[in-house]
N, C-alpha and C. Protein backbone atom coordinates (compact mmCIF):
# COMPACT_ATOMS: atom_id res chain seq x y z
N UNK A 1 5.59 0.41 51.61
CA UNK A 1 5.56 -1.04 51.49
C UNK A 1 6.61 -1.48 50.47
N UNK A 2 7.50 -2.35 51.08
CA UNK A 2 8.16 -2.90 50.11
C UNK A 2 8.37 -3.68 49.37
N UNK A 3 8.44 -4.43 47.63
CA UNK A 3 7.93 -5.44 47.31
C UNK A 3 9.43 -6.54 47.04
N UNK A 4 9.33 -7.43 47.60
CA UNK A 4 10.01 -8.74 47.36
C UNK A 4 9.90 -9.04 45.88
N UNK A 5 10.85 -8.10 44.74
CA UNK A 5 10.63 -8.30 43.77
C UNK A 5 11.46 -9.91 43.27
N UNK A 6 12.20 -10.22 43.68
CA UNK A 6 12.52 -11.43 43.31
C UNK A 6 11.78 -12.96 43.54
N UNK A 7 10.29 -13.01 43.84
CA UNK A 7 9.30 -13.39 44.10
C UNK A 7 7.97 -13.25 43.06
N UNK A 8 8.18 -12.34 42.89
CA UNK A 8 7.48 -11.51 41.72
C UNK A 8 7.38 -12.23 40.69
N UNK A 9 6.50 -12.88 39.64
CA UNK A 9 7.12 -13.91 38.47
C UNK A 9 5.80 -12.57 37.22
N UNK A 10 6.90 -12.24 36.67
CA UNK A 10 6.17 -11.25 35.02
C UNK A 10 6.06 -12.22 34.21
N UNK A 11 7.21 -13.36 33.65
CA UNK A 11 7.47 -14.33 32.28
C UNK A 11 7.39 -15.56 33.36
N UNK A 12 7.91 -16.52 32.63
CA UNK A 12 8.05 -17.50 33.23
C UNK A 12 9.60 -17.41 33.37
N UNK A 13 9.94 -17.52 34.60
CA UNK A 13 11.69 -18.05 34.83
C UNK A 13 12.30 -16.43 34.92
N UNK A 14 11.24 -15.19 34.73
CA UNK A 14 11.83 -14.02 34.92
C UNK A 14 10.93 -13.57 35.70
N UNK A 15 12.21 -12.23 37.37
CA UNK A 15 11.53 -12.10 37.86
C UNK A 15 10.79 -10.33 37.44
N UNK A 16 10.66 -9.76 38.64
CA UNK A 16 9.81 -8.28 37.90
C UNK A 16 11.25 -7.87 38.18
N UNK A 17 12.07 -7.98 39.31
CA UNK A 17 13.27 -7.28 39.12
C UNK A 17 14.08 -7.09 38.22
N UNK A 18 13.88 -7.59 36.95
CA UNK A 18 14.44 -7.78 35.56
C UNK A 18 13.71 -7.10 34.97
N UNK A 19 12.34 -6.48 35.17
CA UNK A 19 11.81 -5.43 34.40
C UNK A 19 11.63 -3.96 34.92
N UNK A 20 11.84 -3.67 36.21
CA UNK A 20 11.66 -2.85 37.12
C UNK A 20 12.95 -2.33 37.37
N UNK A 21 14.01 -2.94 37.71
CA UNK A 21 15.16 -2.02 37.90
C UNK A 21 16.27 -1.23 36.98
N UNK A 22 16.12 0.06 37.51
CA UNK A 22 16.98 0.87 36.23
C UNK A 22 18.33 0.40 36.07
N UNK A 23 18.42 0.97 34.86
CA UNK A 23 19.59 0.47 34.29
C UNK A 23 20.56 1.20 34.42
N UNK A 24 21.67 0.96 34.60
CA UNK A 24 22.92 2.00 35.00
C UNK A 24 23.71 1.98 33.94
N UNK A 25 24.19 3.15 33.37
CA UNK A 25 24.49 3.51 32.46
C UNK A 25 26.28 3.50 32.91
N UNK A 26 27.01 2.59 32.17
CA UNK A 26 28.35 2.67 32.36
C UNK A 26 29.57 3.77 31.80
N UNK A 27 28.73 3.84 30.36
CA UNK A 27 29.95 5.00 29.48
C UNK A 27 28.73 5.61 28.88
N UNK A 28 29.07 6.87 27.96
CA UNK A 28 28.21 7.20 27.44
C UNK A 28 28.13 7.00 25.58
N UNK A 29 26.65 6.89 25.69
CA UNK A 29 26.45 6.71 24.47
C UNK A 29 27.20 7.94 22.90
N UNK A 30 27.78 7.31 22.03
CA UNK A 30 28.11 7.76 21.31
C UNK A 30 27.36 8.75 20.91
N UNK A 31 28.12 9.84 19.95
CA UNK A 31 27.30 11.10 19.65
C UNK A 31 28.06 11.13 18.15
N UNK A 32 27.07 12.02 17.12
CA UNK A 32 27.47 12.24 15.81
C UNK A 32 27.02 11.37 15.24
N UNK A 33 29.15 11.27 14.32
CA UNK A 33 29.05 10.47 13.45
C UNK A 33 29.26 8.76 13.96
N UNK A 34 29.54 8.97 14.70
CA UNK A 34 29.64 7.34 15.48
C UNK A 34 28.88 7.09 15.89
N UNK A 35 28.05 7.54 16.24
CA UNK A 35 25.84 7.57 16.89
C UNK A 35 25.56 6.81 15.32
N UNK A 36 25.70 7.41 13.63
CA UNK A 36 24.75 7.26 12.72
C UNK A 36 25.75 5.55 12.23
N UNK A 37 27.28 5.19 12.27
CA UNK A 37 27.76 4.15 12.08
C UNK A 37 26.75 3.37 13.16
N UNK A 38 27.08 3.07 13.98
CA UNK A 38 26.16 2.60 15.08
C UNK A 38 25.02 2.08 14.32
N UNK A 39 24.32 3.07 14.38
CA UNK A 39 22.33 2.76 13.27
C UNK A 39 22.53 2.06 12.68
N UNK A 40 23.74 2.38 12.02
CA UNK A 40 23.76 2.14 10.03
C UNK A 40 23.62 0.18 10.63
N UNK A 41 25.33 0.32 11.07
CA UNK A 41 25.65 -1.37 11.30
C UNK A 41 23.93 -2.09 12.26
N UNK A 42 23.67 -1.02 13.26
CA UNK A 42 22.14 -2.17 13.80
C UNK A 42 21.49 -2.58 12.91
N UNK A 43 20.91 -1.54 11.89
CA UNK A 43 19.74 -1.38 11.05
C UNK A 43 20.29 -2.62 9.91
N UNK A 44 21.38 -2.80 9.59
CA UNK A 44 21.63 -3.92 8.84
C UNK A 44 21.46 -5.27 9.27
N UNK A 45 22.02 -4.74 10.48
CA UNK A 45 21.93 -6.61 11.38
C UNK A 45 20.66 -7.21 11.53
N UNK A 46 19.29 -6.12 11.38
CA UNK A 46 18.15 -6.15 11.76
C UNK A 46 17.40 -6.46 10.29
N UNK A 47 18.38 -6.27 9.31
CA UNK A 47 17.69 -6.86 8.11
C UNK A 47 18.07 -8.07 7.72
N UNK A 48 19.79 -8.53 7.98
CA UNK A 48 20.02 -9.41 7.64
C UNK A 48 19.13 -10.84 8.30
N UNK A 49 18.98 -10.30 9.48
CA UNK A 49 18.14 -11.04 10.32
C UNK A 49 16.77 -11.36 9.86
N UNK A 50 15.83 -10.40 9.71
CA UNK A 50 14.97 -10.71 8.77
C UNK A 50 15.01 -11.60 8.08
N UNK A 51 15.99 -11.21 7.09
CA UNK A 51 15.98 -12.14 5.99
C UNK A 51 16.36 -12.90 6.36
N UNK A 52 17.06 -13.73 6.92
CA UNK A 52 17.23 -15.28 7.43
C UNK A 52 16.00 -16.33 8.06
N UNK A 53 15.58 -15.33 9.44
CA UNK A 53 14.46 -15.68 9.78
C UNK A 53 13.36 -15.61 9.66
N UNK A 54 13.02 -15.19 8.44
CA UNK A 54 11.36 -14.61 8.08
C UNK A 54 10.96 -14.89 6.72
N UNK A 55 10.31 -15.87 6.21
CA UNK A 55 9.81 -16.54 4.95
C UNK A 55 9.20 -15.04 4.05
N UNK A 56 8.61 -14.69 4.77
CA UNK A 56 7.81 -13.57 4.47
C UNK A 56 8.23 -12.43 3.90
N UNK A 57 9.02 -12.06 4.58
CA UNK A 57 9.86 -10.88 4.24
C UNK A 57 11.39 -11.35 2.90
N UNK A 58 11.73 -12.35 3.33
CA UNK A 58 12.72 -13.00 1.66
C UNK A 58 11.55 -13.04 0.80
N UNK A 59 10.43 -13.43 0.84
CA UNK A 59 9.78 -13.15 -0.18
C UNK A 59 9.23 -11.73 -1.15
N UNK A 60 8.96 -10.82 0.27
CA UNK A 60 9.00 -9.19 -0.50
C UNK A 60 10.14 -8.76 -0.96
N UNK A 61 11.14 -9.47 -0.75
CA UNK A 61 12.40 -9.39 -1.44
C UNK A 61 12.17 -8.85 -2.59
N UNK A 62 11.66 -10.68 -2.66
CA UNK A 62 11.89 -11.27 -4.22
C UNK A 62 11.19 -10.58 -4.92
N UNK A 63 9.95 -10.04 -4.82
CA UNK A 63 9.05 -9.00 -5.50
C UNK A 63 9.54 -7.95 -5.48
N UNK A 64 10.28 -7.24 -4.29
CA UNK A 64 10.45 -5.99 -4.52
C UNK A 64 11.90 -5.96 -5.70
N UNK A 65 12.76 -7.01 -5.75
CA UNK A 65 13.66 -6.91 -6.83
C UNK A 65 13.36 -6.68 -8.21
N UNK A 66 11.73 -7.30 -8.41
CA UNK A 66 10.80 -7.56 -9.60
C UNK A 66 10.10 -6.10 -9.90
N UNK A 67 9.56 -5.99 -8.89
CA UNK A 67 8.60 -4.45 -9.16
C UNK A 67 9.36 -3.14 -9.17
N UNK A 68 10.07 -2.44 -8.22
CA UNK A 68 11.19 -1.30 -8.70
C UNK A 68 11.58 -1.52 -9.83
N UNK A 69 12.19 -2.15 -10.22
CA UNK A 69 12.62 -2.04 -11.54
C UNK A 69 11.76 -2.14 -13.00
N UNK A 70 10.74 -2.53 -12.53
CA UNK A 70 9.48 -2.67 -13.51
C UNK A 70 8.70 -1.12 -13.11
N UNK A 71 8.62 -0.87 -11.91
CA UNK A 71 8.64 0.97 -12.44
C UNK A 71 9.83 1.30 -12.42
N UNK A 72 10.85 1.60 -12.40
CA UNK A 72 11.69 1.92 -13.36
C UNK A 72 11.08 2.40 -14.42
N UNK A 73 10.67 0.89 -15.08
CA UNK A 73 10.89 0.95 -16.66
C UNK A 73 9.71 1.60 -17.31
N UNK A 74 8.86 1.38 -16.41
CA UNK A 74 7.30 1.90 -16.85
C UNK A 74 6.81 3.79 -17.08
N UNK A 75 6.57 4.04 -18.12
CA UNK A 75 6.33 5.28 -18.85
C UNK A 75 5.27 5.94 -17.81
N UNK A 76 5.52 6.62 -16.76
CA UNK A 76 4.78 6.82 -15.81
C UNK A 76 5.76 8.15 -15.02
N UNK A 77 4.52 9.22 -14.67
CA UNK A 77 5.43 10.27 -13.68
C UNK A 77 6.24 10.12 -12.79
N UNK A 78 7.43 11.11 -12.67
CA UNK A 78 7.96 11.10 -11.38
C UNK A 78 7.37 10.61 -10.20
N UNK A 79 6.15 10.90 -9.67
CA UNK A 79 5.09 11.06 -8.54
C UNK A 79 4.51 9.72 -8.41
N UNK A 80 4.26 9.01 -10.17
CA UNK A 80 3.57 7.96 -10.06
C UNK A 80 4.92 7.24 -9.64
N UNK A 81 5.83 6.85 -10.17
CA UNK A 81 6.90 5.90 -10.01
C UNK A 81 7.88 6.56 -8.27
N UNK A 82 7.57 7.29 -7.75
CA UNK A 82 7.80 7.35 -6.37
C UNK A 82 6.81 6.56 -5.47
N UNK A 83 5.81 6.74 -5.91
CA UNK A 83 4.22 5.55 -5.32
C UNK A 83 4.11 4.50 -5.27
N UNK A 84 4.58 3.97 -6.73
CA UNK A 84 5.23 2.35 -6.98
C UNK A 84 5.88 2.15 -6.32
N UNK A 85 6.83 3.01 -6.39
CA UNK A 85 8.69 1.99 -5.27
C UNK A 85 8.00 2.38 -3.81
N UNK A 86 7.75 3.60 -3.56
CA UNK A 86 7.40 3.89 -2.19
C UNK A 86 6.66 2.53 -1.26
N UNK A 87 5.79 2.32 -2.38
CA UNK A 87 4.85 1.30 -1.70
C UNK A 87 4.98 -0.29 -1.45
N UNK A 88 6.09 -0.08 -2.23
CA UNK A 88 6.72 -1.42 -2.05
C UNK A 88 7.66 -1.60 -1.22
N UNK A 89 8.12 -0.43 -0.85
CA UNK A 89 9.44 -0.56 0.27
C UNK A 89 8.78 -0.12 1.88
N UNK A 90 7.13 0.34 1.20
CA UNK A 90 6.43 0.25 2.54
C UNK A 90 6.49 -0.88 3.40
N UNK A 91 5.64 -1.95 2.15
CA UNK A 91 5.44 -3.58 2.87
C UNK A 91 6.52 -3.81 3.32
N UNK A 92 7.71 -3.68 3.17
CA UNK A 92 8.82 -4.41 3.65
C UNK A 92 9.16 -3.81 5.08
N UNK A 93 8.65 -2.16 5.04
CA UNK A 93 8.96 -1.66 6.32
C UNK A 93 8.03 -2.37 7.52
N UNK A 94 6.60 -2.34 6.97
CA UNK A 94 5.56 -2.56 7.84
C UNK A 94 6.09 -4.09 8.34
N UNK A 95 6.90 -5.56 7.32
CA UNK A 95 6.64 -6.61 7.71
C UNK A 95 8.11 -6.74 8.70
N UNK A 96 8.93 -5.87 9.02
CA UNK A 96 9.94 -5.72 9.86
C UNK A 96 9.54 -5.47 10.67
N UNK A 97 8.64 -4.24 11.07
CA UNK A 97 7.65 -4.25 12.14
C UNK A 97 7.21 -5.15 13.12
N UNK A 98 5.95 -5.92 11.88
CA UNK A 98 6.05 -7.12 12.37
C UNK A 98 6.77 -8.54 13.09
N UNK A 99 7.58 -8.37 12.16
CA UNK A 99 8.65 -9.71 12.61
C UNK A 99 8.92 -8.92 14.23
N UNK A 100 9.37 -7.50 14.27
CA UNK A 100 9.77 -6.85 15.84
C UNK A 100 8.96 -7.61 16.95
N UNK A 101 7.50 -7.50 16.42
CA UNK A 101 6.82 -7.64 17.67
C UNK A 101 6.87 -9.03 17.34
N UNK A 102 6.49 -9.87 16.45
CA UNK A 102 6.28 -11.28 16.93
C UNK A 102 7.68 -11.66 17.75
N UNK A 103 8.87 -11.44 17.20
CA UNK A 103 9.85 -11.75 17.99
C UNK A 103 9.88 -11.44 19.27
N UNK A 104 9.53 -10.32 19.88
CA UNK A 104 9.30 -9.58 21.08
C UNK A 104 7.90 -10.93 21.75
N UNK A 105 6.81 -10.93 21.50
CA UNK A 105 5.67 -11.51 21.94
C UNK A 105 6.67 -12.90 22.01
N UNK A 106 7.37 -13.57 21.43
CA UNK A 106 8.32 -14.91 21.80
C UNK A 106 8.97 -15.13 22.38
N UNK A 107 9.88 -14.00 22.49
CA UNK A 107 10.56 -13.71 23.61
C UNK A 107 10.11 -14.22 25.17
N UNK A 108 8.64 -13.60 25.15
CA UNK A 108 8.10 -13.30 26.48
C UNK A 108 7.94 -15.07 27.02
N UNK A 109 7.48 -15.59 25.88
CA UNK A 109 7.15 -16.96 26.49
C UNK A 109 6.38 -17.76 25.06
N UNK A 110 6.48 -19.14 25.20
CA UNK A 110 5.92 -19.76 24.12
C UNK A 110 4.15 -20.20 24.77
N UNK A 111 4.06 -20.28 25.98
CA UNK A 111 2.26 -19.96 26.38
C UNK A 111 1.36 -20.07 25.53
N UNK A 112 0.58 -19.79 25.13
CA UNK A 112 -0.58 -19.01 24.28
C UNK A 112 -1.40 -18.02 25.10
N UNK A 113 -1.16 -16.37 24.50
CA UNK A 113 -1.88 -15.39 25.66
C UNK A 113 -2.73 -15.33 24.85
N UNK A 114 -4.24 -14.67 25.02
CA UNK A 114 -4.66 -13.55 24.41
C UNK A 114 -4.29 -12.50 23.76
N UNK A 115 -3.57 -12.02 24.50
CA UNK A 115 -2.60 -10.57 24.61
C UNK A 115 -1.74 -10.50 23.53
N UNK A 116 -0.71 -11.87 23.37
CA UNK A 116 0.25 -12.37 22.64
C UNK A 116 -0.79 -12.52 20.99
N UNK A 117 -1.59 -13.34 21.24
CA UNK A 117 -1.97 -13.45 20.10
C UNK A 117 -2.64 -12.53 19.19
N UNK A 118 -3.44 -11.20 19.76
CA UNK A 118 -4.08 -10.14 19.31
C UNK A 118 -2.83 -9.41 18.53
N UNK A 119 -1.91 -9.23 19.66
CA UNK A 119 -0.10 -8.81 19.07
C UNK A 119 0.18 -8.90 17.16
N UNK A 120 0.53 -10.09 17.60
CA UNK A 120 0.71 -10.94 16.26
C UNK A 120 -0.21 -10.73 15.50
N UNK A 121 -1.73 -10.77 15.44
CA UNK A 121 -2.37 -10.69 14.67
C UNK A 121 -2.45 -9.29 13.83
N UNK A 122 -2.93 -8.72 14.85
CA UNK A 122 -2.53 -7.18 14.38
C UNK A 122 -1.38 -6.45 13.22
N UNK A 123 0.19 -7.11 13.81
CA UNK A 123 1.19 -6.89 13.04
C UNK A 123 0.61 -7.12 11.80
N UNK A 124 -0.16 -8.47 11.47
CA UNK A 124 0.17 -9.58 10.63
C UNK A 124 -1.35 -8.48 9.23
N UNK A 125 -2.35 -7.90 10.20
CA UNK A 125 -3.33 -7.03 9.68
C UNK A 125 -2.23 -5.86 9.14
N UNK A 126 -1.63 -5.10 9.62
CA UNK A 126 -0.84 -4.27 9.41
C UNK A 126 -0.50 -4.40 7.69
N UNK A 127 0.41 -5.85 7.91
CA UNK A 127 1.24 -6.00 6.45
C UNK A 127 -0.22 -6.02 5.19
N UNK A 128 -0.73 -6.85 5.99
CA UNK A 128 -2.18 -6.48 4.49
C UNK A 128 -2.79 -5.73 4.34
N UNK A 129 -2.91 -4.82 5.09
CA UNK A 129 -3.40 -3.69 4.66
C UNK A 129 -2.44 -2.90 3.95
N UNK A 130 -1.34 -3.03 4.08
CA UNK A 130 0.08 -2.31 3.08
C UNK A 130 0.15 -2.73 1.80
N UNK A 131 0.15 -4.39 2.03
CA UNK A 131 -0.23 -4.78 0.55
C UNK A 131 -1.30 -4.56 -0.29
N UNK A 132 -2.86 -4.32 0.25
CA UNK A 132 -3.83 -3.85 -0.37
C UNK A 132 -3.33 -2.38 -0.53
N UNK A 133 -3.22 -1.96 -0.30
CA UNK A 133 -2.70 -0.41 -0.62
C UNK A 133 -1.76 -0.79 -1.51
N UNK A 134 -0.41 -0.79 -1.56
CA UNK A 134 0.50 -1.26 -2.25
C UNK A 134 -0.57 -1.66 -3.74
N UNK A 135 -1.44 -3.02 -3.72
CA UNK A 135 -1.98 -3.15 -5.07
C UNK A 135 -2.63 -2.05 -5.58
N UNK A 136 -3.45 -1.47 -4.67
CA UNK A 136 -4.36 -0.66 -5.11
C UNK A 136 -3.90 0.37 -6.22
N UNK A 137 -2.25 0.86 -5.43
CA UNK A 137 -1.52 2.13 -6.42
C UNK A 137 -1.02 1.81 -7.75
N UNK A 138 -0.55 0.16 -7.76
CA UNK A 138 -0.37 -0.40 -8.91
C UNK A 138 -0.70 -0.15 -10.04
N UNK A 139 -2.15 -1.03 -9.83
CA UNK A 139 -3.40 -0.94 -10.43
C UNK A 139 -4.08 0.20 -10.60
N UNK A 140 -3.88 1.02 -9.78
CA UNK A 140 -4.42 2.21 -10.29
C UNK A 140 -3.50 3.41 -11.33
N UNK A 141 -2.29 3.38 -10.92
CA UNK A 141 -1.46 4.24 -11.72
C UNK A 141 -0.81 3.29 -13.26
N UNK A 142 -1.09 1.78 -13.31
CA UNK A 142 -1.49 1.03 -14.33
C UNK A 142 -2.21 1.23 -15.45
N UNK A 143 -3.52 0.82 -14.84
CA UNK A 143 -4.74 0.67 -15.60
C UNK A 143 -5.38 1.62 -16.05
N UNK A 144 -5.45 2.74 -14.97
CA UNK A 144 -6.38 3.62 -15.19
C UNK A 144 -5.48 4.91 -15.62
């Protein structure tokens, strides 16, 4: 049976033939050291981006400029002050994450799904639970 994929509606205004048909590969993908330039330059574009579009994430910035350097300074082990920074450059990983999929779930359509919204939420659980962790090590390699 054959399906009339251009009939087919996945998004709105897209059909399944836009998600279903392979992709043909024209040249081949770089290898090496021109594979890790490649990363390097995405992985930047993907932050600068962030930071433009994401309140959230310019804000772990701004903390994370504050806290590394405050362990730095803080009379605390190797192990402890890898925990500190670690955990702070967690949140920032986890809220890139995030921003991925909400951008992705927007992509698809401005709607309101279920689907879409569990998405988002989730991400959004993700980052707080990083940050409760994140405090927790603080405060604990702090205080106690």
């Amino acid at each position: 049976m054959d399906i009339d994929y251009e009939n087919v509606k996945i998004a709105p205004n897209h059909s399944a033939e836009l998600f279903l048909r392979e992709q043909t590969v024209t040249q081949k993908a770089p290898q090496g050291f021109k594979r890790l330039v490649n990363a390097t330059k995405y992985s930047y574009q993907g932050i600068k981006a962030a930071f433009k579009n994401e309140a959230a994430f310019r804000e772990e910035v701004l903390l994370s400029v504050i806290m590394i350097p405050t362990a730095l300074l803080l009379d605390v082990t190797g192990v402890e002050r890898v925990l500190l920074i670690g955990t702070v450059l967690l949140v920032m990983v986890v809220e890139l994450l995030n921003s991925a999929v909400e951008a992705v779930v927007d992509r698809i359509g401005p709607e309101h799904h279920e689907l879409a919204g569990r998405a988002k939420d989730m991400g959004s659980a993700a980052v707080l639970i990083t940050m409760l962790i994140t405090g927790y090590t603080w405060l604990q390699i702090i205080f106690f």
